[in-house]
C-alpha atoms as a PDB file:
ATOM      1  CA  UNK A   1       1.778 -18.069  10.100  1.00  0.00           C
ATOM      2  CA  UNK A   2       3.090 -16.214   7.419  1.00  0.00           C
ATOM      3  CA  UNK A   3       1.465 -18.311   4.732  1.00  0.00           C
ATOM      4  CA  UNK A   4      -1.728 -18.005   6.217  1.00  0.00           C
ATOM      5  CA  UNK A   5      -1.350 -14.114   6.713  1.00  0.00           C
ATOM      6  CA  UNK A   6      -0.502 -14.055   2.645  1.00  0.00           C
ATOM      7  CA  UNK A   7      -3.327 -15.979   1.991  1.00  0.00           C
ATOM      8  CA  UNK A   8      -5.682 -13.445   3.796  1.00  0.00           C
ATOM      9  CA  UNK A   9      -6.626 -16.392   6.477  1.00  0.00           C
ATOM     10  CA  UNK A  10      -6.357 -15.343  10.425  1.00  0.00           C
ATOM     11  CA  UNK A  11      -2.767 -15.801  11.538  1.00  0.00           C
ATOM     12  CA  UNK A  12      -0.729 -14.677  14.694  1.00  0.00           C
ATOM     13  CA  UNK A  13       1.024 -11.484  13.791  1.00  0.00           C
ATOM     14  CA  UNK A  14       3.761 -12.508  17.343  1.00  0.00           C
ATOM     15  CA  UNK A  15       5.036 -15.319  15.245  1.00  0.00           C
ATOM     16  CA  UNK A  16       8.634 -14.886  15.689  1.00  0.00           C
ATOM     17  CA  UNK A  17       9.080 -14.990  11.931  1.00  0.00           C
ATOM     18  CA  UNK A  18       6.955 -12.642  11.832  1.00  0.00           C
ATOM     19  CA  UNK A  19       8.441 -10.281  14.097  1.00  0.00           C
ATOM     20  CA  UNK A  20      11.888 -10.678  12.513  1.00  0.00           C
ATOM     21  CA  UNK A  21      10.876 -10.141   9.047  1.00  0.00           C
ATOM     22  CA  UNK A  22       8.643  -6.699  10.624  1.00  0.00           C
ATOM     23  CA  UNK A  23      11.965  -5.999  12.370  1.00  0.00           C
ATOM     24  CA  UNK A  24      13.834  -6.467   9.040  1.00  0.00           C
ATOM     25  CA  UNK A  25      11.303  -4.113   7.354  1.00  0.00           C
ATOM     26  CA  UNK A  26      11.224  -1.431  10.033  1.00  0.00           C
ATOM     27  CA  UNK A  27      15.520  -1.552   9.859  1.00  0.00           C
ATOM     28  CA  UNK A  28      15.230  -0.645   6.344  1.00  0.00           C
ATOM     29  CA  UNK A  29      12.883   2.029   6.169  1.00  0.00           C
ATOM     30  CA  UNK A  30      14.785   3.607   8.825  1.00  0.00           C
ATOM     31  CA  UNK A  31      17.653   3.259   6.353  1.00  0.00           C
ATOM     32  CA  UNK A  32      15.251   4.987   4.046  1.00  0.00           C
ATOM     33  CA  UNK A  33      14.166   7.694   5.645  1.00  0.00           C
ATOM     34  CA  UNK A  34      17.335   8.628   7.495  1.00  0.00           C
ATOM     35  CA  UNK A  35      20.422   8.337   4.676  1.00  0.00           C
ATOM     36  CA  UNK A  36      21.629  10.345   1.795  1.00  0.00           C
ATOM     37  CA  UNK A  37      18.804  11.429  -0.082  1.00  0.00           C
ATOM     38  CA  UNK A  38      20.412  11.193  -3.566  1.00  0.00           C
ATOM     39  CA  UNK A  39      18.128   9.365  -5.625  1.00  0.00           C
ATOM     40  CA  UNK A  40      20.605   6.730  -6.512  1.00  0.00           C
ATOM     41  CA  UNK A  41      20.999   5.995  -2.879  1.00  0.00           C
ATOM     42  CA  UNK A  42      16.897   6.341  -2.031  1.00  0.00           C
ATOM     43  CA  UNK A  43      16.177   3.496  -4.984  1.00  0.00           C
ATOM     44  CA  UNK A  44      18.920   0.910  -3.352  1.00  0.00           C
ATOM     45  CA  UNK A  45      17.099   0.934  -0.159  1.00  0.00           C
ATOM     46  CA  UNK A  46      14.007   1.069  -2.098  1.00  0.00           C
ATOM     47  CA  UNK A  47      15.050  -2.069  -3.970  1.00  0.00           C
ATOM     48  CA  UNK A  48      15.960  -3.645  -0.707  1.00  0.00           C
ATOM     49  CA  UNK A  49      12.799  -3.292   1.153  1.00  0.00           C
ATOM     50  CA  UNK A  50      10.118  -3.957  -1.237  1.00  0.00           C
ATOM     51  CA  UNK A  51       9.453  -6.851  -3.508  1.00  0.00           C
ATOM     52  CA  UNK A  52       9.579  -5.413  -6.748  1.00  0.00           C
ATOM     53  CA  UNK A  53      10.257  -1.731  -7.400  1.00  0.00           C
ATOM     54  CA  UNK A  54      10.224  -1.023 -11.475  1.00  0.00           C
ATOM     55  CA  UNK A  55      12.469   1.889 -13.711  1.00  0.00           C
ATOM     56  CA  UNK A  56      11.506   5.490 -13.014  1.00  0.00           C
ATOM     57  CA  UNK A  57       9.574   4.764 -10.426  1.00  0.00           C
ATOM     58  CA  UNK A  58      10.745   6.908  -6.871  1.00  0.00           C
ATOM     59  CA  UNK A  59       9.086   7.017  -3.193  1.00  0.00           C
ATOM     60  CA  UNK A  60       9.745   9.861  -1.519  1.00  0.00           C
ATOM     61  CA  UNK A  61      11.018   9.505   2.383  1.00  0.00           C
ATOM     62  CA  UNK A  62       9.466   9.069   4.875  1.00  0.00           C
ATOM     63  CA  UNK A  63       7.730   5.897   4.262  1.00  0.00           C
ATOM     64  CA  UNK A  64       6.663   2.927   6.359  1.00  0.00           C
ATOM     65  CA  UNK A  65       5.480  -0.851   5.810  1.00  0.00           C
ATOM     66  CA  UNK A  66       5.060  -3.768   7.413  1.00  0.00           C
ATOM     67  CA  UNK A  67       7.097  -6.196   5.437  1.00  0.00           C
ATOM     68  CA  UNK A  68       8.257  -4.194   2.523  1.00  0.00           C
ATOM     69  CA  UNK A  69       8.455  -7.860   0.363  1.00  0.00           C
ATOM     70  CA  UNK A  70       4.926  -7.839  -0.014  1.00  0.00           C
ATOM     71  CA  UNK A  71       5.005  -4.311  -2.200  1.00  0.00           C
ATOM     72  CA  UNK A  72       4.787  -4.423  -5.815  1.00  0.00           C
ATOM     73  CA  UNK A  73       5.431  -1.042  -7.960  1.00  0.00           C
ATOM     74  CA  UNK A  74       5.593  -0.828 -11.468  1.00  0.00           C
ATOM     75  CA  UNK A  75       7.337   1.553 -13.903  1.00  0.00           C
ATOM     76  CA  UNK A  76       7.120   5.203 -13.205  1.00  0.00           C
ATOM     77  CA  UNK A  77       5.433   5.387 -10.630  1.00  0.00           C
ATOM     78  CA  UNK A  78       5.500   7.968  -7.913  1.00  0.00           C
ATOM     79  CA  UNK A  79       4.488   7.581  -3.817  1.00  0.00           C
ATOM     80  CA  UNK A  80       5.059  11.052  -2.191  1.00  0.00           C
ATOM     81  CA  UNK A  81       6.543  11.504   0.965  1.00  0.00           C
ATOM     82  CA  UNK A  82       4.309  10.048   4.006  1.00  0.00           C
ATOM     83  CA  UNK A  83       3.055   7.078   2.895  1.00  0.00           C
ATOM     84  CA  UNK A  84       2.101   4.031   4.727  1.00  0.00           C
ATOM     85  CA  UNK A  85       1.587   0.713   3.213  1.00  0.00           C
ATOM     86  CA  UNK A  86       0.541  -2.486   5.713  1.00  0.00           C
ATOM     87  CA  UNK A  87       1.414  -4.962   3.572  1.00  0.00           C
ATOM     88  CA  UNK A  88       0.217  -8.241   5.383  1.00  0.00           C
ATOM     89  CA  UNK A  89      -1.050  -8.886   2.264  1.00  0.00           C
ATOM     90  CA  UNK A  90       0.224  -8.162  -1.503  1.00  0.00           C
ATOM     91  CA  UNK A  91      -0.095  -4.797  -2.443  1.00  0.00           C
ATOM     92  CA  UNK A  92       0.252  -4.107  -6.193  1.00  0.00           C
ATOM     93  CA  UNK A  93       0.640  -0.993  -7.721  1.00  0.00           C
ATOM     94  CA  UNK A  94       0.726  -0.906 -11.458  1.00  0.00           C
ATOM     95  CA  UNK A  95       2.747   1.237 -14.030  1.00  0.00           C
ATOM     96  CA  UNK A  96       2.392   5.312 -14.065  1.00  0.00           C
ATOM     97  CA  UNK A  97       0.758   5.525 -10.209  1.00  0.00           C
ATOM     98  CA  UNK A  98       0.464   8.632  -8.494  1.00  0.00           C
ATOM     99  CA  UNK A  99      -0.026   8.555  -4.674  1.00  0.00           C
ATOM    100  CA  UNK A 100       0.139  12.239  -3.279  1.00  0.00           C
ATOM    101  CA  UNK A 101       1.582  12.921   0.352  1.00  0.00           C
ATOM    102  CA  UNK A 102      -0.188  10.986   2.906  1.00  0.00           C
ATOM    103  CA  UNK A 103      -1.301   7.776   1.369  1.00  0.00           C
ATOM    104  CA  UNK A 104      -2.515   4.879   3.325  1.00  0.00           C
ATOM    105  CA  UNK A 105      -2.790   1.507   1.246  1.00  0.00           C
ATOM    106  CA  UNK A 106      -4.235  -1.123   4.277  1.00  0.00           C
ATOM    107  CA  UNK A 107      -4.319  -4.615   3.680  1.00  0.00           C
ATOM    108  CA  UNK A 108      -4.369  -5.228   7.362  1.00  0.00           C
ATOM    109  CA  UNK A 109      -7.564  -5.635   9.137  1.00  0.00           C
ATOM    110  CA  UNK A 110      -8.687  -7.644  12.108  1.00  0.00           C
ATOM    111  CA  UNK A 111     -11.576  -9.940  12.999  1.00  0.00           C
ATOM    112  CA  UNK A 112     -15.070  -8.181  14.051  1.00  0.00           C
ATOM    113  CA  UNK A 113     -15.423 -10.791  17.102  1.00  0.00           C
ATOM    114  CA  UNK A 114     -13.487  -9.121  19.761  1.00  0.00           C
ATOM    115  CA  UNK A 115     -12.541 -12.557  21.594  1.00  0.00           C
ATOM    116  CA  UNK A 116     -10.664 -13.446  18.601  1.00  0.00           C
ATOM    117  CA  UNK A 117      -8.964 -10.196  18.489  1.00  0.00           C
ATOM    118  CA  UNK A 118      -8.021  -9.905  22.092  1.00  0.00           C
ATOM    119  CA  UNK A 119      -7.028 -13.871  21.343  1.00  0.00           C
ATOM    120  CA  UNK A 120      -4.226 -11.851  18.597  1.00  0.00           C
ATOM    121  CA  UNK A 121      -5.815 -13.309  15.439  1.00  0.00           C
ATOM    122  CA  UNK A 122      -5.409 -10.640  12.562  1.00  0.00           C
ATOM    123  CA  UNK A 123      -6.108 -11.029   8.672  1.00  0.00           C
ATOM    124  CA  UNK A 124      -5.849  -9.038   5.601  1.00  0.00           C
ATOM    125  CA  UNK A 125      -6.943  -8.744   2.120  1.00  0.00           C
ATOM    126  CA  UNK A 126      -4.635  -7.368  -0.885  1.00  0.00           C
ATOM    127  CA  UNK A 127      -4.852  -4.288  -2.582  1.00  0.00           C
ATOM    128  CA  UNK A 128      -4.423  -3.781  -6.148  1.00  0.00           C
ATOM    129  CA  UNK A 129      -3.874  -0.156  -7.969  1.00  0.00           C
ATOM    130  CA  UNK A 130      -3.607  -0.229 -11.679  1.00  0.00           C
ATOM    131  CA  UNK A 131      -1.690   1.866 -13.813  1.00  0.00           C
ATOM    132  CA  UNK A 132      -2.436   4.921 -14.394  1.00  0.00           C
ATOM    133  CA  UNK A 133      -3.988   5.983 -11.197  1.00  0.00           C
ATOM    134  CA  UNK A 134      -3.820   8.808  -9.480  1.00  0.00           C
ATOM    135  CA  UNK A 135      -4.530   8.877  -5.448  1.00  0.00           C
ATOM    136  CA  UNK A 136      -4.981  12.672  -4.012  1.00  0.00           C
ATOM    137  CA  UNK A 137      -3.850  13.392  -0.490  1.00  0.00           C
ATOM    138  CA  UNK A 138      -5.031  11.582   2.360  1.00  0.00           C
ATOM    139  CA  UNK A 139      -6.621   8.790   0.397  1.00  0.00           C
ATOM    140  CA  UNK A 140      -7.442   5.395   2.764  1.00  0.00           C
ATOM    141  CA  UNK A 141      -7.635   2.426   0.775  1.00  0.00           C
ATOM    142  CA  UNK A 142      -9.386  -0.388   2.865  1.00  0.00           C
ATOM    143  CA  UNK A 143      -8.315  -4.108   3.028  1.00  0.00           C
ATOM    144  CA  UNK A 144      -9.300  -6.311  -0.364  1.00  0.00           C
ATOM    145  CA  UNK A 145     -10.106  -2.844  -2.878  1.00  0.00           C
ATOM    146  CA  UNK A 146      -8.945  -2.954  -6.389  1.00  0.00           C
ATOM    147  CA  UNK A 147      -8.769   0.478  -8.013  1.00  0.00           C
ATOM    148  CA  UNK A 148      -9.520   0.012 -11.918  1.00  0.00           C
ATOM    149  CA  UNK A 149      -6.863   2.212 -14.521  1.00  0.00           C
ATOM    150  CA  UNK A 150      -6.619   5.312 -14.940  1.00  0.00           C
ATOM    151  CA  UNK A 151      -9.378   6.419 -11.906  1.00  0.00           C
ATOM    152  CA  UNK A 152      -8.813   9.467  -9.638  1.00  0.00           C
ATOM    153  CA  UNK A 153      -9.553   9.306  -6.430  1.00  0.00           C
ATOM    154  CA  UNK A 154      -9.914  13.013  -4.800  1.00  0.00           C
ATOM    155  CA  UNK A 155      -7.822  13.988  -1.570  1.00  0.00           C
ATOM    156  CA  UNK A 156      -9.174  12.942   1.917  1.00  0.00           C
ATOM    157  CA  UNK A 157     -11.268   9.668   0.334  1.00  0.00           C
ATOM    158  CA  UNK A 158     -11.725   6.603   1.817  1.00  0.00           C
ATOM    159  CA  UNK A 159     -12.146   3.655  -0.601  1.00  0.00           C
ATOM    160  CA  UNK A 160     -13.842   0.765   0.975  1.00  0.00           C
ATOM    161  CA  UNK A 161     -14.633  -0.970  -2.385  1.00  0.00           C
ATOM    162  CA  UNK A 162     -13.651  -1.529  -5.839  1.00  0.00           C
ATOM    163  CA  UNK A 163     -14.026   1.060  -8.173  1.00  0.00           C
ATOM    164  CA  UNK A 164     -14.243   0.786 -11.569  1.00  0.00           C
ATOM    165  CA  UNK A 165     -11.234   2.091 -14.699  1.00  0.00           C
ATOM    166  CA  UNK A 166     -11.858   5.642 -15.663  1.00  0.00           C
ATOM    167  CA  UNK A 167     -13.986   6.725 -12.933  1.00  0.00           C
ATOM    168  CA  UNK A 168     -13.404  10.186 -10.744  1.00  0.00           C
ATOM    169  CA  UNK A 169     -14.345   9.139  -7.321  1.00  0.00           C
ATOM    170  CA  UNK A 170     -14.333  11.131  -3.622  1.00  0.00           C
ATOM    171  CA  UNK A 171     -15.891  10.844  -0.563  1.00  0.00           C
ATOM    172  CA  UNK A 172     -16.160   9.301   2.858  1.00  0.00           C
ATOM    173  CA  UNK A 173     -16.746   6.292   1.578  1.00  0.00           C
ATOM    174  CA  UNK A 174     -15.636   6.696  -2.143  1.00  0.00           C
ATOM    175  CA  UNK A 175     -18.565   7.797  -4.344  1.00  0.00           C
ATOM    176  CA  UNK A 176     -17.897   7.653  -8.165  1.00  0.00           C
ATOM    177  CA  UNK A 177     -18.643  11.565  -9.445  1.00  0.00           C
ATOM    178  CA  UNK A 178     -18.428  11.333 -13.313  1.00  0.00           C
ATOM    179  CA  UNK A 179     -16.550   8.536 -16.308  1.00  0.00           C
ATOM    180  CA  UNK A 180     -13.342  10.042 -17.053  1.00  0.00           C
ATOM    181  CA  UNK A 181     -13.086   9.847 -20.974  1.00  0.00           C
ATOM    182  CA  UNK A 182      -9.148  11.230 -21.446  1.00  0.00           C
ATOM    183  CA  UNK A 183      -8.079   7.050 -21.612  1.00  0.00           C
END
């Protein structure tokens, strides 16, 4: 199950691999967002929950994921306190990423047919952020979205679909406002 739920296909989330690894994940945020919060300490829990956490880069308690191993975060990057990443699939954040307090980065979705939800078949899609972007507070990013370089994305938005590099963009669902030319 848990090669079909990284390749986006429908899968069984009560797989008991599944369940341990979740487990696994929710032990260590817990470790996260309970301990010492000298930075030194915060970036060895950080390092042991997600897959790859780069230099400079800090998430600020209290955070929650699925799986933790699916989370990519470049170099200097910054995830204020409150976010939550469901990481059935990858989520990627690049280099220099700003995500203010409140973030929601969903990669988990479920089937529209409600027989094969009630059945427990869930999917997902990944989510990719590339460097340089900057999510306000609040923002929802939806199941498959990439979010070009450099683009804003204004507090309270929900981003459904791609947006472009360089763009300002706000709204329920995201609507691009104006090019941003400071590249």
């Amino acid at each position: 199950m848990r090669e079909r739920m990284l390749a986006g296909e429908l899968y069984q989330a009560e797989d008991a691999e599944l369940i341990g690894l979740r487990k696994e994940a929710a032990r260590r945020c817990h470790a996260l967002n309970t301990g010492e919060p000298d930075p030194d300490v915060l970036r060895r829990h950080l390092e042991g929950l997600l897959g790859a956490v780069g230099a400079g880069t800090f998430v600020l308690p209290p955070f929650r994921c699925d799986y933790g191993s699916n989370i990519s975060i470049g170099v200097r990057s910054f995830v204020n306190f409150g976010g939550a990443f469901l990481d059935t699939c990858a989520i990627t954040l690049g280099d220099d990423v700003l995500l203010a307090t409140n973030v929601q980065l969903l990669s988990a979705t479920h089937p529209l047919e409600a027989a094969t939800r009630r059945a427990g078949w869930e999917m997902g899609a990944p989510i990719t952020i590339g460097h340089g972007v900057w999510l306000g507070g609040g923002v929802i990013v939806c199941p498959g979205v990439t979010i070009g370089a450099r683009t804003v994305v204004g507090a309270g938005t929900v981003v459904t679909k791609d947006l472009p590099p360089d763009v300002l963009a706000v709204g329920n669902s995201a609507q691009i406002v104006r090019t941003l030319n400071d590249t």
